[in-house]
Protein backbone atom coordinates (compact mmCIF):
# COMPACT_ATOMS: atom_id res chain seq x y z
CA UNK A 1 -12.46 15.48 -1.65
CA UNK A 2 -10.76 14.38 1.58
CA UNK A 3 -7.22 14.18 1.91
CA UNK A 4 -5.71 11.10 1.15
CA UNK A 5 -2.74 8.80 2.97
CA UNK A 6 0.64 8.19 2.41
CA UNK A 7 3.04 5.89 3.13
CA UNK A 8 6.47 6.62 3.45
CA UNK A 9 9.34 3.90 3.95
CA UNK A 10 12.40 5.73 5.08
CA UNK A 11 15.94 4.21 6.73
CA UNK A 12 18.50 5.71 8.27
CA UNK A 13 20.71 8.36 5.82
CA UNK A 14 17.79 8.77 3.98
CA UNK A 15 17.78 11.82 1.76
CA UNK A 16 16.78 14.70 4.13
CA UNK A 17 14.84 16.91 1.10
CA UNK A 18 13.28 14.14 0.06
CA UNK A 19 11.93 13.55 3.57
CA UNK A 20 11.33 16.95 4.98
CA UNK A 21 10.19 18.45 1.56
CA UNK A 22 7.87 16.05 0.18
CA UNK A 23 5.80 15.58 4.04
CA UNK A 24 5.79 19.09 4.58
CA UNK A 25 4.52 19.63 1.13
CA UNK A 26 1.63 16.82 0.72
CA UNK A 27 0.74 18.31 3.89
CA UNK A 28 0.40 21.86 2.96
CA UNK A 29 -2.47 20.71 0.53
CA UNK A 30 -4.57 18.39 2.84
CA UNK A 31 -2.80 14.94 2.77
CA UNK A 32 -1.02 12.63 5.53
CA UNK A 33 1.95 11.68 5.16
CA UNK A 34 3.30 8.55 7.53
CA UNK A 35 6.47 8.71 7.78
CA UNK A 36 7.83 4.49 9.04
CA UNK A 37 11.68 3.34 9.42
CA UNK A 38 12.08 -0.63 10.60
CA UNK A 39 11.98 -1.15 14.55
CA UNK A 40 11.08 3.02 15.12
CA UNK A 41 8.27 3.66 17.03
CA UNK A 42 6.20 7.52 16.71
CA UNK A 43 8.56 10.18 18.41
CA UNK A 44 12.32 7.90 17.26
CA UNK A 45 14.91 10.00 15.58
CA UNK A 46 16.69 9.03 12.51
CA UNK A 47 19.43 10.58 11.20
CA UNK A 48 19.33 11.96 7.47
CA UNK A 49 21.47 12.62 5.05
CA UNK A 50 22.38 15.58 2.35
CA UNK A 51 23.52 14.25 -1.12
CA UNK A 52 24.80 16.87 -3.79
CA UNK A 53 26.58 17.22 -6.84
CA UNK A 54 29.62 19.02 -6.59
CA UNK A 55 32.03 18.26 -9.98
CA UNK A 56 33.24 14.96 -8.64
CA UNK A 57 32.57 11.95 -10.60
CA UNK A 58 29.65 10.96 -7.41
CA UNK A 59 27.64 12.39 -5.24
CA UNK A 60 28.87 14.16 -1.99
CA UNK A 61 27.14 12.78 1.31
CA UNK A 62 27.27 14.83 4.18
CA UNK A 63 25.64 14.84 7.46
CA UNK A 64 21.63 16.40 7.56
CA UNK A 65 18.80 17.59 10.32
CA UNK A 66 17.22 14.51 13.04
CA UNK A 67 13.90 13.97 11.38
CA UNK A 68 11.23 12.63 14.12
CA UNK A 69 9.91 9.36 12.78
CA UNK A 70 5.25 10.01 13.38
CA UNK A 71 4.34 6.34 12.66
CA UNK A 72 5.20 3.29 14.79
CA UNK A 73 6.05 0.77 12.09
CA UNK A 74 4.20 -2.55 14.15
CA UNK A 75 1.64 -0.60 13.90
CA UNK A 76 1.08 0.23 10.36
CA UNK A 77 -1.73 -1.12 8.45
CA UNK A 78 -1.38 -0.75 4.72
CA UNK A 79 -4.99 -1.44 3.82
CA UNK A 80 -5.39 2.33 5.32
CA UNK A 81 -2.97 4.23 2.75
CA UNK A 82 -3.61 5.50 -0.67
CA UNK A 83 -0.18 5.54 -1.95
CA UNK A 84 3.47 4.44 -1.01
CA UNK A 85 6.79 7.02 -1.44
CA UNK A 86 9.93 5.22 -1.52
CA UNK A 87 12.31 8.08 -0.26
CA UNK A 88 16.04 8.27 -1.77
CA UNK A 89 19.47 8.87 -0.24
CA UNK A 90 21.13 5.86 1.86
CA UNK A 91 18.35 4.36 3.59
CA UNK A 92 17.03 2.38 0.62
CA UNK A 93 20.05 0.04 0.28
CA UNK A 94 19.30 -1.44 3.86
CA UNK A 95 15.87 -1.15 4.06
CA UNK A 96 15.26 -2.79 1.10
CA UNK A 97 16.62 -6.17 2.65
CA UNK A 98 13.52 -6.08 5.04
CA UNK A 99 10.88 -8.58 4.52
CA UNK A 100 8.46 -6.87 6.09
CA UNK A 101 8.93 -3.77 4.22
CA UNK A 102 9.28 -6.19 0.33
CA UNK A 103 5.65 -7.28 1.98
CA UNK A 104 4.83 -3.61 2.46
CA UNK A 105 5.53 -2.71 -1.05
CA UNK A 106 3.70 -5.51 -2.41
CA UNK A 107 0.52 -4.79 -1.47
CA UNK A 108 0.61 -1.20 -3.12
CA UNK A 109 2.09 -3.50 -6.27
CA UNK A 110 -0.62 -5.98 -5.88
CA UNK A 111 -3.54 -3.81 -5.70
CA UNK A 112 -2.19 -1.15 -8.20
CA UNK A 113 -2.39 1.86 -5.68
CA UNK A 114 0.00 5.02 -6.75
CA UNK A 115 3.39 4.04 -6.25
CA UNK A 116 6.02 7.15 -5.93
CA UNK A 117 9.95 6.96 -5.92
CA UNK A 118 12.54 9.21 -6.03
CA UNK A 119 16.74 8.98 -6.46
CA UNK A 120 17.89 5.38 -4.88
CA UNK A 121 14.32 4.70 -3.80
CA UNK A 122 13.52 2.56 -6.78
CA UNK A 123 16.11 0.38 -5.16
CA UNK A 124 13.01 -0.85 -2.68
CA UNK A 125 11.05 -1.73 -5.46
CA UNK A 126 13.41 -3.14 -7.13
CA UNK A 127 13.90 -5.96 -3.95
CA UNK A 128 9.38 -6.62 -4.69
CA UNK A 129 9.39 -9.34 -7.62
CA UNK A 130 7.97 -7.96 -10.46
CA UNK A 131 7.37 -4.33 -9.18
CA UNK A 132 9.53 -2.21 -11.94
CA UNK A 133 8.86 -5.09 -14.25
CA UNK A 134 7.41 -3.80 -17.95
CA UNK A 135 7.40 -0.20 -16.07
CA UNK A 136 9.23 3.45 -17.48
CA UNK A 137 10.97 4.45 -14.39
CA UNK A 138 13.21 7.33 -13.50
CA UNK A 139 16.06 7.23 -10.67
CA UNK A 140 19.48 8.12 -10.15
CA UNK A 141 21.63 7.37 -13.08
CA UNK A 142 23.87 4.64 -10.96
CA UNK A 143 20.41 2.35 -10.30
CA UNK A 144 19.96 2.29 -14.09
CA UNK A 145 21.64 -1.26 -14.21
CA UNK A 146 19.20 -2.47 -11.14
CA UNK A 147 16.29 -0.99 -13.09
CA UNK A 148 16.79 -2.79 -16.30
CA UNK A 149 18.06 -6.33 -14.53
CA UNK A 150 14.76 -6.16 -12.77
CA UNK A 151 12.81 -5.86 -16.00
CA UNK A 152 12.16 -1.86 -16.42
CA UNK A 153 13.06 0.78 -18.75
CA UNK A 154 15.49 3.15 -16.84
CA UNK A 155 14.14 6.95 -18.06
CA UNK A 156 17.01 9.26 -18.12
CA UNK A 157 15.27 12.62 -17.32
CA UNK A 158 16.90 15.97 -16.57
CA UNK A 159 17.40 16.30 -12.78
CA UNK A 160 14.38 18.50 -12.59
CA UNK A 161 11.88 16.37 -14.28
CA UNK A 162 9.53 13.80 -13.18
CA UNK A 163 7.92 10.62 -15.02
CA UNK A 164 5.31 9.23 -14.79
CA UNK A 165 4.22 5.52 -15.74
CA UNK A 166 0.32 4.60 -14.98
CA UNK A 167 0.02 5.13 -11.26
CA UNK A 168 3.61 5.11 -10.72
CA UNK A 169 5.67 8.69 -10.46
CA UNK A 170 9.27 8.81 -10.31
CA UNK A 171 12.51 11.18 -10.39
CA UNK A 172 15.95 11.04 -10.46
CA UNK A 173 16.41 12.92 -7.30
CA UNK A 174 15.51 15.95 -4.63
CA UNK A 175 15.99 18.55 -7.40
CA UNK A 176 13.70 17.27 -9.40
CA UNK A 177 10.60 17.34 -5.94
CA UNK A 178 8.92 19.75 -7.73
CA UNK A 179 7.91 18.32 -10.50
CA UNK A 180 7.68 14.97 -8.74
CA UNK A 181 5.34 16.12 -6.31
CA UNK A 182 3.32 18.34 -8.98
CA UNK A 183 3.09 14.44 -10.70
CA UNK A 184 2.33 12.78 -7.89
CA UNK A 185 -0.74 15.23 -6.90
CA UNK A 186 -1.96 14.58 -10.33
CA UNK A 187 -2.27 11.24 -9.29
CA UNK A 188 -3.45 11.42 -6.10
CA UNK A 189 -6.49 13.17 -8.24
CA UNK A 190 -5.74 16.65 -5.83
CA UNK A 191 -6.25 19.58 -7.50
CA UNK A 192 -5.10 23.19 -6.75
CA UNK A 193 -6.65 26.22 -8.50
CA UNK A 194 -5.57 29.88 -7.47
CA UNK A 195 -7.94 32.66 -6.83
């Protein structure tokens, strides 16, 4: 089975695991993986982000690596991927805002194509009318109140599991990549057997 294509929508601050980890991984086992930010062309940088959990009552955000954007947004065509990742971290809560990215995400919605989100990505979907609606979905604990208000069931999972709900996969965040991308491979119908 050829590989198959991914979409992923990306800001600046986005989670830098969530980036780096999940491309390099889908990659590893025969997909693409497009990685888009509004107005950055193939060869941009963004900056990224490193979110952890270190006993205060949030998250810690510190500074991550450049990541090297591979996909000029004006020139993505949707029809030609298999599946959109909404990446966590920062970037969501900007990015989110963009029309053209809502219009993005709807036509994965539309046409019922594997949707994957991890951490704050569900806040994306959450900005596409009706995208979370009726679904289970995972993210980080502080979306819960987006997740319901939009019409979802927030799944409060341990922060190395993964859910998934029909087509869609989703975690609360880069601990749980994993499993997430295990789940989303599953879906993608890719299957890996050792010798």
């Amino acid at each position: 089975m050829p590989g198959k294509k991914i979409l992923m929508l990306t800001g600046e601050f986005t989670e830098e695991y969530e980036i780096f980890v999940f491309q390099q991984g889908m990659e590893a086992v025969g997909h693409t993986v497009h990685v888009i930010c509004p107005d950055k062309k193939a060869g941009d940088i963004i900056k990224t982000s490193l979110h952890d959990f270190e006993g205060h009552q949030t998250y810690t955000e510190k500074p991550g690596h450049d990541f090297v954007i591979n996909k000029t947004f004006s020139e993505v065509d949707v029809d030609a991927y298999d599946a959109v990742y909404c990446a966590g971290g920062r970037g969501p809560e900007y990015i989110r805002t963009d029309k053209r990215i809502q219009a993005m995400v709807r036509h994965f919605v539309d046409r019922k194509k594997p949707i994957f989100t991890i951490c704050h990505g569900v806040q994306i979907l959450i900005a596409v009318e009706g995208a979370v609606r009726g679904k289970k979905v995972a993210a980080l604990a502080a979306c819960e109140p987006e997740v319901t208000l939009a019409g979802g069931t927030y799944v409060d999972l341990s922060p190395t599991e993964a859910f998934v709900d029909g087509t869609m996969v989703s975690a609360k965040g880069w601990t749980a990549l994993a499993a997430f991308m295990r789940e989303c491979l599953k879906v993608l119908g890719t299957e890996i057997r050792h010798a």
